[in-house]
Structure formats: structure tokens, C-alpha cells
N, C-alpha and C. Protein backbone atom coordinates (compact mmCIF):
# COMPACT_ATOMS: atom_id res chain seq x y z
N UNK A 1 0.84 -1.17 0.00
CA UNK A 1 0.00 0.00 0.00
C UNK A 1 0.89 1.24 0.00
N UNK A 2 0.73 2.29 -0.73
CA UNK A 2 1.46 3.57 -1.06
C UNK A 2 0.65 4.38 -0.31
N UNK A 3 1.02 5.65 0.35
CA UNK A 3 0.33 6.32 1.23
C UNK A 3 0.63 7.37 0.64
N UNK A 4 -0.05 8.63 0.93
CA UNK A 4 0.14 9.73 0.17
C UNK A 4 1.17 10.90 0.75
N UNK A 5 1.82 10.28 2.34
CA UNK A 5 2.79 11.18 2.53
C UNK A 5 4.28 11.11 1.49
N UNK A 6 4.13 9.72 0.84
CA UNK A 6 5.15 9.18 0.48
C UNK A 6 5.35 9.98 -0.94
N UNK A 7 4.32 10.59 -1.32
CA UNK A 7 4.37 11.69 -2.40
C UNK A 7 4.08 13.24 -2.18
N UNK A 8 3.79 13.89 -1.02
CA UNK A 8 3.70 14.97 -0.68
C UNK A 8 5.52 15.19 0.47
N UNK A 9 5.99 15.88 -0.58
CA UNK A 9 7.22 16.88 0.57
C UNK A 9 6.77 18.07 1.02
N UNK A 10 6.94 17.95 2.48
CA UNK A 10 6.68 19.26 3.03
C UNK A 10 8.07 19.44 3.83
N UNK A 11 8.24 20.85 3.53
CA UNK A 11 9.52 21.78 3.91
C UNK A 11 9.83 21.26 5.44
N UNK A 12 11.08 21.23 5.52
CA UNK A 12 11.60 21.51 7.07
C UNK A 12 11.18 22.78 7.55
N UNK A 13 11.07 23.67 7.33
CA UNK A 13 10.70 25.07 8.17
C UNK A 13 9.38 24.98 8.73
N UNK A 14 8.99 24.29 7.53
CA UNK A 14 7.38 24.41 7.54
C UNK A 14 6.93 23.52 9.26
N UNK A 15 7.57 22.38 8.79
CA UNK A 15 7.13 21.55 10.14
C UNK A 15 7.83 21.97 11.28
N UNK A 16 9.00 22.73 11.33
CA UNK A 16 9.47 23.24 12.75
C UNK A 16 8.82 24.81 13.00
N UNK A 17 8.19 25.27 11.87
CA UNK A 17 7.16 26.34 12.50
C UNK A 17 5.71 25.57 12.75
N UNK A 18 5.44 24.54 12.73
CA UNK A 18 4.52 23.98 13.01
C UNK A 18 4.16 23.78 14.74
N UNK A 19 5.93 22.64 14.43
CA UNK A 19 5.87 22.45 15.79
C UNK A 19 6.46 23.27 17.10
N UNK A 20 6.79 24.29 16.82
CA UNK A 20 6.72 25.50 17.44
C UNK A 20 5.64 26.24 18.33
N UNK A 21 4.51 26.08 16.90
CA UNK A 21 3.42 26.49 17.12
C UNK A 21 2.37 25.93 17.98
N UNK A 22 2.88 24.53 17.89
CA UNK A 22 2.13 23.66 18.88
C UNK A 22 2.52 23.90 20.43
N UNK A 23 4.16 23.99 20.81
CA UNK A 23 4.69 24.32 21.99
C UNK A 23 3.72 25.93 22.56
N UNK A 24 3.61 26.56 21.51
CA UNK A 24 3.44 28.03 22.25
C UNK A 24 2.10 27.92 22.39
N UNK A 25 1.11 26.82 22.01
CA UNK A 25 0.13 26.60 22.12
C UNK A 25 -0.22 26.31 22.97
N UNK A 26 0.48 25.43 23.83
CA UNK A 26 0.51 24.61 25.02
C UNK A 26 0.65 25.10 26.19
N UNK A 27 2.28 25.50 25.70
CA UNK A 27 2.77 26.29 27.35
C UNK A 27 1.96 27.76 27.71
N UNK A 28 2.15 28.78 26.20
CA UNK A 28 1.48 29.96 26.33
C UNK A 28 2.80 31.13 25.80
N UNK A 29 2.63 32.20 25.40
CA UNK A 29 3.18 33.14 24.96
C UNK A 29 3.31 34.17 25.94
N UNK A 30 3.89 34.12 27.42
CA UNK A 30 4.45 35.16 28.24
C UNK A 30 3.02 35.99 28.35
N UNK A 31 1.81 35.47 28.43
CA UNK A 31 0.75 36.22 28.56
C UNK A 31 0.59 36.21 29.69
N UNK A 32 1.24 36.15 31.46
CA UNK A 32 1.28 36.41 32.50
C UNK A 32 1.24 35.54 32.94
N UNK A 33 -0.09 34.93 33.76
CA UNK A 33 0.00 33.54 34.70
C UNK A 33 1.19 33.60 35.63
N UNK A 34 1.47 32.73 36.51
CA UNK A 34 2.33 32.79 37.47
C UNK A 34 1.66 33.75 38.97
N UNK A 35 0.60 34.16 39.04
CA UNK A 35 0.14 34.55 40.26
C UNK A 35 -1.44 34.35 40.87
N UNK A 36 -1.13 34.93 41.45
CA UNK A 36 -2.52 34.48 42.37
C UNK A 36 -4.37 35.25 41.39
N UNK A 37 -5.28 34.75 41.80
CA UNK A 37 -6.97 35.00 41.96
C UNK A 37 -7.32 36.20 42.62
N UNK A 38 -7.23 37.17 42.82
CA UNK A 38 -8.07 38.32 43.34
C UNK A 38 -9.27 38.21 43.57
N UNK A 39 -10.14 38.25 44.72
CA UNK A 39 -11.89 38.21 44.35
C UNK A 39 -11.85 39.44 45.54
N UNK A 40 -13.38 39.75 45.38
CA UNK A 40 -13.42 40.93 45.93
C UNK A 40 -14.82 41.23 45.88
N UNK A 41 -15.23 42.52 46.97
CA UNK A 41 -16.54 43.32 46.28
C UNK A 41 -16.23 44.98 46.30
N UNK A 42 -16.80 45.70 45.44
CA UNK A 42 -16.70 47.10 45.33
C UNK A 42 -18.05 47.61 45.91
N UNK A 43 -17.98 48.36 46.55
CA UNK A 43 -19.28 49.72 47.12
C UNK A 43 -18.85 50.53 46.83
N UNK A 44 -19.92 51.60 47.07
CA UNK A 44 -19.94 53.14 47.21
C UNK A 44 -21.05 53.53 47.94
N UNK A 45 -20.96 54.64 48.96
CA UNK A 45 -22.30 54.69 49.66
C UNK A 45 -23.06 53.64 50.72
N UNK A 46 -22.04 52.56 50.80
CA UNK A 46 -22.42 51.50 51.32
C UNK A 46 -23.37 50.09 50.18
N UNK A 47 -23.63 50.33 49.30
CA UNK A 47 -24.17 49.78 47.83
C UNK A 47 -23.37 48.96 47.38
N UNK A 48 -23.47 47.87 46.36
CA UNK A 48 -22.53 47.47 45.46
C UNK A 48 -22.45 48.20 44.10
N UNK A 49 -21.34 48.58 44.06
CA UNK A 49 -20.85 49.14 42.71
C UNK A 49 -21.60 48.37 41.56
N UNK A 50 -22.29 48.63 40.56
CA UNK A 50 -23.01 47.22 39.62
C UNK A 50 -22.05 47.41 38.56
N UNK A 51 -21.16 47.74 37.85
CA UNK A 51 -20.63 48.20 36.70
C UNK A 51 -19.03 48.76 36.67
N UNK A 52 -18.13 48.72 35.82
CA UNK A 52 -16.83 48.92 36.30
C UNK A 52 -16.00 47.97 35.86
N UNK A 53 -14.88 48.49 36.13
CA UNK A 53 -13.42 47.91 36.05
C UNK A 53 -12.35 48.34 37.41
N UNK A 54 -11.66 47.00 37.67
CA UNK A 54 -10.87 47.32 38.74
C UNK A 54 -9.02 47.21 37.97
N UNK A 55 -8.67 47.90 38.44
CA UNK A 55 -6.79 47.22 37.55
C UNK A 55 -6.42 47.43 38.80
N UNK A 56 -5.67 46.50 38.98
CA UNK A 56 -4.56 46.07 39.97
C UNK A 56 -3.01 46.31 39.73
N UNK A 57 -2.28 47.02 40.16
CA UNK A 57 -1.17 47.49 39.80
C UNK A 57 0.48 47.52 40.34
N UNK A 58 1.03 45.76 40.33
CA UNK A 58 1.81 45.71 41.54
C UNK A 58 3.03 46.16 41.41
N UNK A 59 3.79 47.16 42.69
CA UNK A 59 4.60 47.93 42.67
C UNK A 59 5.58 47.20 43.08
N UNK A 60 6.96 47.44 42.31
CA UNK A 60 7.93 46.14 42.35
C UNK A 60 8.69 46.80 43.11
N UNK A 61 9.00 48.42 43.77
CA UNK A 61 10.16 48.74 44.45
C UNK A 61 10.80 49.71 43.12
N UNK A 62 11.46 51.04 44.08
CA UNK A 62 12.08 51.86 43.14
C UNK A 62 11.28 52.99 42.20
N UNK A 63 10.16 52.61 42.77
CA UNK A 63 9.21 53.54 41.91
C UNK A 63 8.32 52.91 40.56
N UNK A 64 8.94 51.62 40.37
CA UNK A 64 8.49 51.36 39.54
C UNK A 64 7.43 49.97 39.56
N UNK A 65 6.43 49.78 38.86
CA UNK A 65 5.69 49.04 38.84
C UNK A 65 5.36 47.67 37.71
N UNK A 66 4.56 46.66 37.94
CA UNK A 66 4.45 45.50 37.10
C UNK A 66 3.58 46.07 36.32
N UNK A 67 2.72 44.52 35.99
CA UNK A 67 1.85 44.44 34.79
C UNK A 67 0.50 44.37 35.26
N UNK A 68 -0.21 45.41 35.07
CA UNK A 68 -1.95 45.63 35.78
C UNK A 68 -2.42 44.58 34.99
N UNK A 69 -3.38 44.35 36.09
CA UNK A 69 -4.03 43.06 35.85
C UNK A 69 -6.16 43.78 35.85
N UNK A 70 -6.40 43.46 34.55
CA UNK A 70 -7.92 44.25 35.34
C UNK A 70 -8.91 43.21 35.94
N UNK A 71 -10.15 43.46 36.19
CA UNK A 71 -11.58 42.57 36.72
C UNK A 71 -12.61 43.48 36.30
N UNK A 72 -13.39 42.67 35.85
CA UNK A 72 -14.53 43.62 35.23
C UNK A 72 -15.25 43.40 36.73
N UNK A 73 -16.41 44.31 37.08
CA UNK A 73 -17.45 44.54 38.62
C UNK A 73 -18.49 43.86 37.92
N UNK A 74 -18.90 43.23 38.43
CA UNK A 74 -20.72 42.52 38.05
C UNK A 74 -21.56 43.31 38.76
N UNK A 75 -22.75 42.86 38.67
CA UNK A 75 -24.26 43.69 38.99
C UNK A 75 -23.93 43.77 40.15
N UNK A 76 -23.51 42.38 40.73
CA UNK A 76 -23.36 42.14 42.49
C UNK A 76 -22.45 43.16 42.93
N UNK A 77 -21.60 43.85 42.50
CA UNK A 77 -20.29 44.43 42.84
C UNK A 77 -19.13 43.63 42.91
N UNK A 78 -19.31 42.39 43.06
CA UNK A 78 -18.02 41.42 43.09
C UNK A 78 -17.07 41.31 41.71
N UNK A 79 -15.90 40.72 42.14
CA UNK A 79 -15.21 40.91 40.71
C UNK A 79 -14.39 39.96 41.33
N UNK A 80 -13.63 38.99 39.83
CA UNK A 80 -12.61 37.90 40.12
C UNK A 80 -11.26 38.21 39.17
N UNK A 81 -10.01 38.51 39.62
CA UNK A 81 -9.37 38.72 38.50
C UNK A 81 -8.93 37.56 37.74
N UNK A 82 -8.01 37.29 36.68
CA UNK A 82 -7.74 36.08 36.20
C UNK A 82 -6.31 35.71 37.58
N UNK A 83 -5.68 34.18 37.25
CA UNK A 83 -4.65 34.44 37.98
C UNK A 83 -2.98 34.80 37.63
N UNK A 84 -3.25 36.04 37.72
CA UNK A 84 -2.24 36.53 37.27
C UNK A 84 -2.00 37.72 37.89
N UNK A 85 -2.11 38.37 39.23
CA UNK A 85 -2.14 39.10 40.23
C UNK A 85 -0.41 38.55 40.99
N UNK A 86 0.24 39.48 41.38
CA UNK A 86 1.17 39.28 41.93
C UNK A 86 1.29 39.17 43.53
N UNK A 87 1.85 39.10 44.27
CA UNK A 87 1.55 39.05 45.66
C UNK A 87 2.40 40.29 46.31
N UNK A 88 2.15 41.07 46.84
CA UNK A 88 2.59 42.26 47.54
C UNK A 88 1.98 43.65 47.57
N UNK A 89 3.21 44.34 47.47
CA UNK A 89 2.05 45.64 47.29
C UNK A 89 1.48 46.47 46.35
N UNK A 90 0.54 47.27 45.76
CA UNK A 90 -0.35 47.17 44.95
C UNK A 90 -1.24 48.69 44.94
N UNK A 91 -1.25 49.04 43.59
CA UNK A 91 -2.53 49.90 43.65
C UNK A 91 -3.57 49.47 42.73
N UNK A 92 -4.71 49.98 43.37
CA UNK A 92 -6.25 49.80 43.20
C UNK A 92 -6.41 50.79 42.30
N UNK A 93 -7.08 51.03 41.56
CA UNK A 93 -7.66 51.89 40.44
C UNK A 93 -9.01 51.40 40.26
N UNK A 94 -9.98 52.22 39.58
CA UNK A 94 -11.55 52.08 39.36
C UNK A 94 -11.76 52.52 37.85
N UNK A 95 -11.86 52.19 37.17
CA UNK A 95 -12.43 52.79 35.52
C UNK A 95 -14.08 52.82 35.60
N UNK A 96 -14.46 53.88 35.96
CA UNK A 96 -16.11 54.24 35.62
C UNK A 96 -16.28 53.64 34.23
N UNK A 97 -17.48 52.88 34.10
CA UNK A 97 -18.33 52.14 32.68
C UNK A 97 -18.68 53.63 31.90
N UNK A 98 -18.52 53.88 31.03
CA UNK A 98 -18.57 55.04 30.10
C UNK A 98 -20.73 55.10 29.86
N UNK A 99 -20.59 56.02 29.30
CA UNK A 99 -22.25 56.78 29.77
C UNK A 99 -23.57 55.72 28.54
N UNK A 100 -24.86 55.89 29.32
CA UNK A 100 -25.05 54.74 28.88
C UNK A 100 -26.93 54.94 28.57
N UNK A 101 -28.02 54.88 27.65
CA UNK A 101 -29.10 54.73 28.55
C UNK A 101 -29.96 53.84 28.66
N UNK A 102 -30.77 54.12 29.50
CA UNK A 102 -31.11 52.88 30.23
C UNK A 102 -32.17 51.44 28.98
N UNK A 103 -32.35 50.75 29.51
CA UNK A 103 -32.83 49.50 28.16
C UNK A 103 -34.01 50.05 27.74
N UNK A 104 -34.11 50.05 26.51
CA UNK A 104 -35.27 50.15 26.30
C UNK A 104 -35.49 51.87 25.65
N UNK A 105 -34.94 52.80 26.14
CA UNK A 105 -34.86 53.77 25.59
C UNK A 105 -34.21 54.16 24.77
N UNK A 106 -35.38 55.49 23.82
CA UNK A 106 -34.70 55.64 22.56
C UNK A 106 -34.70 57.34 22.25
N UNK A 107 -33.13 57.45 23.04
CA UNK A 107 -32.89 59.25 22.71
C UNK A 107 -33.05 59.78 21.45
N UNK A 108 -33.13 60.81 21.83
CA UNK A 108 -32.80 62.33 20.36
C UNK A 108 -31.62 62.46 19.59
N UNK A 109 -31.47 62.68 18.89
CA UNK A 109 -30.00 62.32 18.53
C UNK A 109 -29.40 63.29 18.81
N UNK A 110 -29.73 64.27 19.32
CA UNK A 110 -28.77 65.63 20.56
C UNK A 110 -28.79 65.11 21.82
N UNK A 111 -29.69 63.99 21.86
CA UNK A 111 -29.53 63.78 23.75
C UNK A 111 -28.19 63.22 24.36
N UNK A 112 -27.57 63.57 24.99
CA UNK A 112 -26.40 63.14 25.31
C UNK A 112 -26.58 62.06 26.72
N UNK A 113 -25.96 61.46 26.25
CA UNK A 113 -26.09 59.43 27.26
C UNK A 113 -26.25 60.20 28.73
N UNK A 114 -26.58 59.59 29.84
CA UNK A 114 -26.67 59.64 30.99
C UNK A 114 -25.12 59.61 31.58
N UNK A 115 -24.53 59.82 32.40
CA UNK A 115 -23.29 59.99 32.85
C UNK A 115 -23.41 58.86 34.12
N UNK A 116 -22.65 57.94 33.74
CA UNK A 116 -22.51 56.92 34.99
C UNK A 116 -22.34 57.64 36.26
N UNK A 117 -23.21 56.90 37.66
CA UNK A 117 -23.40 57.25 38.72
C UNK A 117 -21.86 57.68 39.64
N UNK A 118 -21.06 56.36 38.75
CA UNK A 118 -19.76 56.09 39.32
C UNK A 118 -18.21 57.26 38.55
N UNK A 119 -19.49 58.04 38.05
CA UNK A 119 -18.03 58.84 36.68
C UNK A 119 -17.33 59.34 37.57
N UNK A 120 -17.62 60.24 38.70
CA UNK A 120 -16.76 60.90 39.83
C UNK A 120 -16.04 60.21 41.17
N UNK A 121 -15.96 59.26 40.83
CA UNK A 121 -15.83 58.31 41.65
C UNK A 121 -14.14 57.60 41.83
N UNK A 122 -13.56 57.43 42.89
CA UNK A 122 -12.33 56.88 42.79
C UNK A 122 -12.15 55.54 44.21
N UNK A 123 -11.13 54.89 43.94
CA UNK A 123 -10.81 54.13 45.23
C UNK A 123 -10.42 55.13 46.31
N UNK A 124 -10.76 54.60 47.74
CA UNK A 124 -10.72 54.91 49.20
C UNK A 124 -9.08 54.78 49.64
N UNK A 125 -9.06 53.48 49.11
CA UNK A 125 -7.61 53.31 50.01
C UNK A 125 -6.53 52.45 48.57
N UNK A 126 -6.24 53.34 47.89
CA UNK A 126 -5.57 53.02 46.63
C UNK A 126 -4.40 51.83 47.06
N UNK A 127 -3.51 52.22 48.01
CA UNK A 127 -2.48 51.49 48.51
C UNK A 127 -2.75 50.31 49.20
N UNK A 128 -2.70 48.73 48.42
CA UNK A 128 -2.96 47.80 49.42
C UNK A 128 -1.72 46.90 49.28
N UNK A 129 -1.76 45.82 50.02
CA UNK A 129 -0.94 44.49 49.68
C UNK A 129 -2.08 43.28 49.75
N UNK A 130 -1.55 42.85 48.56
CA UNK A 130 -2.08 41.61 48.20
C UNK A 130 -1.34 40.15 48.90
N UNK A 131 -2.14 39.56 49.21
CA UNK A 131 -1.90 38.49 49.68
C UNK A 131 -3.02 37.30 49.12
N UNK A 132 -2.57 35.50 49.17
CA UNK A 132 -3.14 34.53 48.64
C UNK A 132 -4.12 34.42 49.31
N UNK A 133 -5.39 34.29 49.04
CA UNK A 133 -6.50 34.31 49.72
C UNK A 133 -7.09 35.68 50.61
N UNK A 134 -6.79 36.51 50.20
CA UNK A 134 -7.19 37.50 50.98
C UNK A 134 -8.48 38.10 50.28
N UNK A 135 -9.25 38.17 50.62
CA UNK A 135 -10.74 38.53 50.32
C UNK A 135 -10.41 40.18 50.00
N UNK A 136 -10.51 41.22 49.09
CA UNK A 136 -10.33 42.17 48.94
C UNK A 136 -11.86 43.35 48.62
N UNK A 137 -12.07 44.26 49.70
CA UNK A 137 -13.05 44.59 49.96
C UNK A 137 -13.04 46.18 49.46
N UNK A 138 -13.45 46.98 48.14
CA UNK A 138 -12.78 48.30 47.81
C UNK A 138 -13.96 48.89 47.99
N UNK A 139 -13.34 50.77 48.68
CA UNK A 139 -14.38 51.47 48.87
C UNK A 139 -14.57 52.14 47.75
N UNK A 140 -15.37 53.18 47.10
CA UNK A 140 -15.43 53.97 46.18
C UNK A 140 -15.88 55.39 47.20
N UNK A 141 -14.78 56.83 46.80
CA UNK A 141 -15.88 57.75 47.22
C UNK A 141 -15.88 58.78 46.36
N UNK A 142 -16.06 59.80 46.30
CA UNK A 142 -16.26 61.09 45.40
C UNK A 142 -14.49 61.59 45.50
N UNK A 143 -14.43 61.91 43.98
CA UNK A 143 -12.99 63.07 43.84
C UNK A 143 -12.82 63.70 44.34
């Protein structure tokens, strides 16, 4: 029986960019990993924040800092980051959800969107340290 690899040549490059491609497939392309889960809830007012972004921002010493990691806020206010959070110390940041209106409605085309509740809004205590398992609880208050 003759098989049909036995008449198809394919390049050496070809198959070591192949199998290349398979390794970076596997292991991953330096896209972070190596740290910990963040979970958390956001308020303001005592409320859960429903909407948002949190970035996490760990400070390596010297002034200078890593690779922010974000979490989107759910309805609940809770948020999970991926794991890729570093362990130490850290700033908190808040990105207000950009302006929006509500379902179902249908503006003027001069009406300008509603301005999220949270647009003026910043973290309480920007400076934290992260630690494995530490439940992370952020305030929000006015600029």
C-alpha cells in the first residue's frame, strides 16, 4: 500500500514552525500567569458598585511598577481577576463604565447618554498588599 505522505514533501521550516506552534500553544506566549486570583466586592455609599473595572497594579520597588491586571465589577459588585495578580504591594484603580441609557430607551439624537453614577468616583484606600487568599473589599468615594 502507497500512502500519500510518500508523495507529498513538506519543507523543514514548515514543520518546525509547526511544531513550534504547537509548543506556544501549550505552554502559552508570556501572557502572565504565574500569580494568584483576586476576588473581591466594590461599594460606594455603602451599595454594590453594579458596573466597572478594577486594575490592579503591583509595585515592584524603586518607583516602579508590574503588569496591571484588570476585573470587570458585576451587577453584584463582586469581581474575580484572572490568575495573574502578583503578591505584595499594589494599587487599586476604578475605571467608571462610560455613559449609557437605560434598556429600552430611545434618545434624540442631541440627547447626550446619561453619565454613569460612578463617573466621579475613585478608590478609598488606593495602597494595598495583596496576599493569597485574601478577600479584597474596595471602597469607592467622590474626587
Amino acid at each position: 500500500m502507497i500512502s500519500i505522505a510518500s508523495f507529498v514533501r513538506v519543507p523543514k521550516s514548515l514543520v518546525l514552525a509547526g511544531f513550534v506552534g504547537c509548543i506556544f500553544a501549550v505552554v502559552g506566549c508570556g501572557s502572565g500567569g504565574g500569580g494568584i486570583v483576586v476576588k473581591g466586592k466594590v461599594v460606594a455609599d455603602g451599595k454594590p458598585v453594579t458596573n466597572g473595572m478594577l486594575n490592579i497594579t503591583p509595585k515592584t520597588g524603586d518607583g516602579k511598577t508590574g503588569r496591571t491586571v484588570a476585573a470587570k465589577i458585576e451587577s453584584s459588585g463582586e469581581f474575580v481577576t484572572p490568575p495573574e495578580v502578583k503578591e505584595g504591594p499594589a494599587k487599586i484603580t476604578f475605571v467608571s463604565p462610560g455613559p449609557e441609557f437605560p434598556a429600552g430607551y430611545t434618545p434624540k439624537p442631541s440627547e447626550p447618554a446619561p453619565e454613569s453614577p460612578y463617573s466621579k468616583m475613585k478608590v478609598k484606600d488606593e495602597e494595598v498588599v495583596i496576599k493569597s487568599g485574601t478577600l479584597l473589599n474596595v471602597e469607592l468615594i467622590k474626587k
